[in-house]
PDB file of N, CA and C in Angstrom:
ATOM      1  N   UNK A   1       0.832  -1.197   0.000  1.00  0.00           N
ATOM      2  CA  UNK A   1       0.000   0.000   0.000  1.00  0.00           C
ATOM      3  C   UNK A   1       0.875   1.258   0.000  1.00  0.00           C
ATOM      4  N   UNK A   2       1.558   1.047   0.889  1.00  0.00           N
ATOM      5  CA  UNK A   2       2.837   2.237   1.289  1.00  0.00           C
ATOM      6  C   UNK A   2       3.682   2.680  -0.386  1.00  0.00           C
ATOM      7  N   UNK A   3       3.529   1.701  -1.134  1.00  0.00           N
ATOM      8  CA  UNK A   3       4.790   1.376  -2.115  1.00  0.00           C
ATOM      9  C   UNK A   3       3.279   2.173  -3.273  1.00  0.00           C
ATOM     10  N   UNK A   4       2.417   1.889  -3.487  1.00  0.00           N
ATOM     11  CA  UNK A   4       1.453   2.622  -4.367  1.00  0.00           C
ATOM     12  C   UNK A   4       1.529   4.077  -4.047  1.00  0.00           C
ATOM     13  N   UNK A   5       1.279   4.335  -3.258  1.00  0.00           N
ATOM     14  CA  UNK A   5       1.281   5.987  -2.828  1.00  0.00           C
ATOM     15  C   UNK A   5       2.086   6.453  -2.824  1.00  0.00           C
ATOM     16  N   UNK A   6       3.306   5.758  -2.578  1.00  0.00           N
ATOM     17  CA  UNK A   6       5.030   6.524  -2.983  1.00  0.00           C
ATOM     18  C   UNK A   6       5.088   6.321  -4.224  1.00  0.00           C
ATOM     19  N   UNK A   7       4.490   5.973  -5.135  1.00  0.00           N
ATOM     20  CA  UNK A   7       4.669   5.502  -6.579  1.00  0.00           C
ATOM     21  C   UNK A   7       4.148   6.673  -7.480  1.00  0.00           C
ATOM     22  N   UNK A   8       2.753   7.127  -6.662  1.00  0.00           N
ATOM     23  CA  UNK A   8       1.875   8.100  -6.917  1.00  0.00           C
ATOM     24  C   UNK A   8       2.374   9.291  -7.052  1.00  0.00           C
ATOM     25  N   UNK A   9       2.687   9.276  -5.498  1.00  0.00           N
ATOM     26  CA  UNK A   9       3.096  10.733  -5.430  1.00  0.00           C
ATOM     27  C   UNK A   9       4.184  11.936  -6.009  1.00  0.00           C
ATOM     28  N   UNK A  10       5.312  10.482  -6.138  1.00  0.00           N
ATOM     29  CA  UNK A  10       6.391  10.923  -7.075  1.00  0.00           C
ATOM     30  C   UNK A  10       6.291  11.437  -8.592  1.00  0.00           C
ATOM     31  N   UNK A  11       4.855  10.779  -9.125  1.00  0.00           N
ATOM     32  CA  UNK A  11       4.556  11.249 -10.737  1.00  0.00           C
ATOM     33  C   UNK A  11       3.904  12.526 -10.747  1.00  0.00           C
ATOM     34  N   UNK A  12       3.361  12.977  -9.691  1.00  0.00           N
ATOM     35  CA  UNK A  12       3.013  14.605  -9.696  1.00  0.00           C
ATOM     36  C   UNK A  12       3.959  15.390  -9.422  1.00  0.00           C
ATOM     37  N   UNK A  13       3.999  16.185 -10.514  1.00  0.00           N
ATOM     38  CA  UNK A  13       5.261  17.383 -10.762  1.00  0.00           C
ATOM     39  C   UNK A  13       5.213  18.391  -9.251  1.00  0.00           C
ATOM     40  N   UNK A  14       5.807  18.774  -8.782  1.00  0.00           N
ATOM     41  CA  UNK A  14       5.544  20.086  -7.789  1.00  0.00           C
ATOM     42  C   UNK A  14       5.485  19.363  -6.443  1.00  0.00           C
ATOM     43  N   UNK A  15       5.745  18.447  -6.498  1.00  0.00           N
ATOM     44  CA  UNK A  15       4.649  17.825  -4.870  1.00  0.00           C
ATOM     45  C   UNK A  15       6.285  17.483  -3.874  1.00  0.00           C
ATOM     46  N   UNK A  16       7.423  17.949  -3.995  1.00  0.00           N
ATOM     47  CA  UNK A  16       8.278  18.241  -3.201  1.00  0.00           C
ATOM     48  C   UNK A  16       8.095  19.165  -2.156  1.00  0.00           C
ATOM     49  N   UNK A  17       7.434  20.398  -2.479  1.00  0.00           N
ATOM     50  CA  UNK A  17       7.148  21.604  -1.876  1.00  0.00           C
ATOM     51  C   UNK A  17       6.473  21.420  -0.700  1.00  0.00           C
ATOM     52  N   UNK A  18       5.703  20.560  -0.877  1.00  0.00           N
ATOM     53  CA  UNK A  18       4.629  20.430   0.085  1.00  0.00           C
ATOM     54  C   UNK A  18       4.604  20.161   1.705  1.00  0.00           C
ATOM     55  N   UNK A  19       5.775  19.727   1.516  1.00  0.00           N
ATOM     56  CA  UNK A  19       6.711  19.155   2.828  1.00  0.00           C
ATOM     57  C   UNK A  19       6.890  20.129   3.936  1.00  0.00           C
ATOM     58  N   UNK A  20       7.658  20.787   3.114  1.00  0.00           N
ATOM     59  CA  UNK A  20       8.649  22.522   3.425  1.00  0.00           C
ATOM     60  C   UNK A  20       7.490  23.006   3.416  1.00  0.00           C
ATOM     61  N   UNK A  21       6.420  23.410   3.066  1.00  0.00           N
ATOM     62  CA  UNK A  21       5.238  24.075   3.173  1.00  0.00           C
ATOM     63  C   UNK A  21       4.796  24.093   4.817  1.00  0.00           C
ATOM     64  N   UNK A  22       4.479  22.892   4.728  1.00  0.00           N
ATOM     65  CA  UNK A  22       3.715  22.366   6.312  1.00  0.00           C
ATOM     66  C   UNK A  22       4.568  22.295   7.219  1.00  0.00           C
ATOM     67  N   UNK A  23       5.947  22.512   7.052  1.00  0.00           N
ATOM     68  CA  UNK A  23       7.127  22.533   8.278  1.00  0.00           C
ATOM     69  C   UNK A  23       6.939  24.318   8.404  1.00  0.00           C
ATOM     70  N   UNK A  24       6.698  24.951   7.337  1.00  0.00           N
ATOM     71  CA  UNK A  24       7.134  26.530   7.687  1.00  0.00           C
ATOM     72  C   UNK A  24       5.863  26.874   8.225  1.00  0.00           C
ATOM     73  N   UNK A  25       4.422  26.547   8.374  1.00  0.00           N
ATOM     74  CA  UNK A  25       3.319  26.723   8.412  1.00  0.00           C
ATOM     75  C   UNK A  25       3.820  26.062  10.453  1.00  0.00           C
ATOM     76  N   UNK A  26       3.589  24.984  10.720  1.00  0.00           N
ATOM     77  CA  UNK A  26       3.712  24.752  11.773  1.00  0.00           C
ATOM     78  C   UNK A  26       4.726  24.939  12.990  1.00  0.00           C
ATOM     79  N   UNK A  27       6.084  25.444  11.778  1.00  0.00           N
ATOM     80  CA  UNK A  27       6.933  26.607  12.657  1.00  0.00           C
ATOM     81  C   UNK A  27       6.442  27.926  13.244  1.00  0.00           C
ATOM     82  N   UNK A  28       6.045  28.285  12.489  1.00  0.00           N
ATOM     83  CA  UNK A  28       5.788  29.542  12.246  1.00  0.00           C
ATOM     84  C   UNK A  28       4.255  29.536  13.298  1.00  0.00           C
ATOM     85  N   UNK A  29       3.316  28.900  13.563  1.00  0.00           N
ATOM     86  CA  UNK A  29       2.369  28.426  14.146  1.00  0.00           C
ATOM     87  C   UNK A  29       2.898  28.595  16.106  1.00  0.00           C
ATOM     88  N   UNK A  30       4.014  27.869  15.710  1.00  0.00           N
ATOM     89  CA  UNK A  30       4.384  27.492  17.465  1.00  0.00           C
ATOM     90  C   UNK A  30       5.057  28.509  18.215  1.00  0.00           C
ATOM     91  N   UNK A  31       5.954  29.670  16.841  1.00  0.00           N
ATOM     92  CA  UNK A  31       6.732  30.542  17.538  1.00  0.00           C
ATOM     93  C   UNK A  31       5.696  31.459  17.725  1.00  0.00           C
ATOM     94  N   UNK A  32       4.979  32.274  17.084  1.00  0.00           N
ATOM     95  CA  UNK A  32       3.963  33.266  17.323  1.00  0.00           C
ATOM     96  C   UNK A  32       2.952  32.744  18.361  1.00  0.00           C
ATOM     97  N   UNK A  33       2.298  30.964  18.603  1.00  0.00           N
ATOM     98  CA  UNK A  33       2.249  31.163  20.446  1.00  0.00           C
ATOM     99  C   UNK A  33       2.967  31.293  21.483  1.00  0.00           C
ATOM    100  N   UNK A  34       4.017  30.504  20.688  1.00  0.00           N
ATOM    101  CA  UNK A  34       4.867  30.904  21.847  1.00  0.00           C
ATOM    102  C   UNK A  34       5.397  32.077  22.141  1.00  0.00           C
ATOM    103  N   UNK A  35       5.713  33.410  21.692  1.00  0.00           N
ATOM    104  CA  UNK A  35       5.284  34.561  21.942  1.00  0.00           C
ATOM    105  C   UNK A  35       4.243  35.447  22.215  1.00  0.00           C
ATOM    106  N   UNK A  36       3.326  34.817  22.230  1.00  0.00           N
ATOM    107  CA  UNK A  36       1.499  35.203  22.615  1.00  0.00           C
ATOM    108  C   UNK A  36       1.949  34.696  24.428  1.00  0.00           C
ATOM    109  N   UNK A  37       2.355  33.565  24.560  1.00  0.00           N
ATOM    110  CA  UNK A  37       2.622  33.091  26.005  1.00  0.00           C
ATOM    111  C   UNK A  37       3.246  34.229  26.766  1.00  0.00           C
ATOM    112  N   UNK A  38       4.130  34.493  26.216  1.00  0.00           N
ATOM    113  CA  UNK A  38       5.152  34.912  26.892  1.00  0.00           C
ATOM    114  C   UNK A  38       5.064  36.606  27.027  1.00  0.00           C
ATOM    115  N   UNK A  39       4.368  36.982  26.137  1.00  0.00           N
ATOM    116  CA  UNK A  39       3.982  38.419  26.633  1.00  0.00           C
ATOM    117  C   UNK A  39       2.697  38.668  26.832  1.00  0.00           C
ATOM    118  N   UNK A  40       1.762  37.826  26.933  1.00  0.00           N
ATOM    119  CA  UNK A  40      -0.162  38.101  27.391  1.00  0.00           C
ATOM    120  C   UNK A  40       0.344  38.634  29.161  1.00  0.00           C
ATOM    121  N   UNK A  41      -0.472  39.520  29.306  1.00  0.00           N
ATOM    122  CA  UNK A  41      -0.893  40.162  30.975  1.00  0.00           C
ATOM    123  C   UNK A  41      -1.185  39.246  31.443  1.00  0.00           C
ATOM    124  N   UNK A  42      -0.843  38.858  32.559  1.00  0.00           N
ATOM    125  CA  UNK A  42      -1.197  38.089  34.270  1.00  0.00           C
ATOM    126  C   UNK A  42      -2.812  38.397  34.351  1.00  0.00           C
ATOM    127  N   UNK A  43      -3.567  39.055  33.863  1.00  0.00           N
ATOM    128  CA  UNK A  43      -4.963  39.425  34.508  1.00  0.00           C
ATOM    129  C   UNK A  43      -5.540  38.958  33.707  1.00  0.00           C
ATOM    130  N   UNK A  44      -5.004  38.881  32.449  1.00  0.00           N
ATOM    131  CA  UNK A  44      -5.918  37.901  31.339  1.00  0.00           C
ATOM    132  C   UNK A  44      -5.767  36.762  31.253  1.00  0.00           C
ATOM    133  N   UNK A  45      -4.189  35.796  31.773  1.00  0.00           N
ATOM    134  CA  UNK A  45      -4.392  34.699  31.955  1.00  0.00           C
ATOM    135  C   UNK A  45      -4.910  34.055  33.530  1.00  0.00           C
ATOM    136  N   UNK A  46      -4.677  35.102  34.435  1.00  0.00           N
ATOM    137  CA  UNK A  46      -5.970  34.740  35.410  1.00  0.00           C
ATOM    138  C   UNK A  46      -7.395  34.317  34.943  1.00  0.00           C
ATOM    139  N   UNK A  47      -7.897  35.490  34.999  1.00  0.00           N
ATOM    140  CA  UNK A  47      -9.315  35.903  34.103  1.00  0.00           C
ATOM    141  C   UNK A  47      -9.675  34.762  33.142  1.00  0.00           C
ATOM    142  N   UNK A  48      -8.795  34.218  32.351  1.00  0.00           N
ATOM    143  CA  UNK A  48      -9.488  32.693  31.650  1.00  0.00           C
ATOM    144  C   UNK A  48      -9.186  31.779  32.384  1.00  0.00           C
ATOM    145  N   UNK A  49      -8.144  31.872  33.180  1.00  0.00           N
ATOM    146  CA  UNK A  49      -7.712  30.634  34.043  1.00  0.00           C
ATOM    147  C   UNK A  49      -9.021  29.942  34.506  1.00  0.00           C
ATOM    148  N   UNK A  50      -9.905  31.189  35.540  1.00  0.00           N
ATOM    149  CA  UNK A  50     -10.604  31.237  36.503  1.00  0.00           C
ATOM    150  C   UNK A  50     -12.458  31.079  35.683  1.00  0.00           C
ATOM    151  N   UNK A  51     -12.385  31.303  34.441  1.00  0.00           N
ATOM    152  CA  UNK A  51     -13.631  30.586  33.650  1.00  0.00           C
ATOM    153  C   UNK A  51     -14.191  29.781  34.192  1.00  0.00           C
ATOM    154  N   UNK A  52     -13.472  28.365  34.118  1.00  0.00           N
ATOM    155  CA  UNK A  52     -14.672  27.313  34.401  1.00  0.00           C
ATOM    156  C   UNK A  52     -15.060  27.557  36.001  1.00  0.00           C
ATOM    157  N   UNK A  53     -14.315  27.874  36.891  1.00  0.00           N
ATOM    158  CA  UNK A  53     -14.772  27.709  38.420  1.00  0.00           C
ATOM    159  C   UNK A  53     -15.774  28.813  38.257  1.00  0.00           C
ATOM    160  N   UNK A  54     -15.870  29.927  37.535  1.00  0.00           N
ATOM    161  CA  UNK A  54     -16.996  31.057  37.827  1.00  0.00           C
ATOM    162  C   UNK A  54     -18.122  30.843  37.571  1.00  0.00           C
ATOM    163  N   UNK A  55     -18.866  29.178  37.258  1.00  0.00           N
ATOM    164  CA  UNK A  55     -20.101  29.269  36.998  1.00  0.00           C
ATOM    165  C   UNK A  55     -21.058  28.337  37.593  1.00  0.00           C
TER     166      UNK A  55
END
């Protein structure tokens, strides 16, 4: 099965890219939270912290 779909995939022109696509997409994904972490206010991650117990 493995050996059909590698067989496949290789006869479509362009489909190298696709790789590097979804690595720069999910880089790029983790550093911008992970800078959302690291500079959000203390009162806003209280404030959602404290959501579910407020109801």
């Amino acid at each position: 099965m493995l050996k059909f779909v590698k067989n496949h995939m290789e006869s479509i022109a362009g489909i190298e890219i696709y790789p590097l696509i979804s690595l720069l997409i999910f880089f790029t994904f983790f550093v911008i939270l992970f800078w959302w972490v690291f500079t959000a206010k203390k009162e806003y991650i209280e404030t959602v912290s404290n959501l579910p117990l407020d109801h």
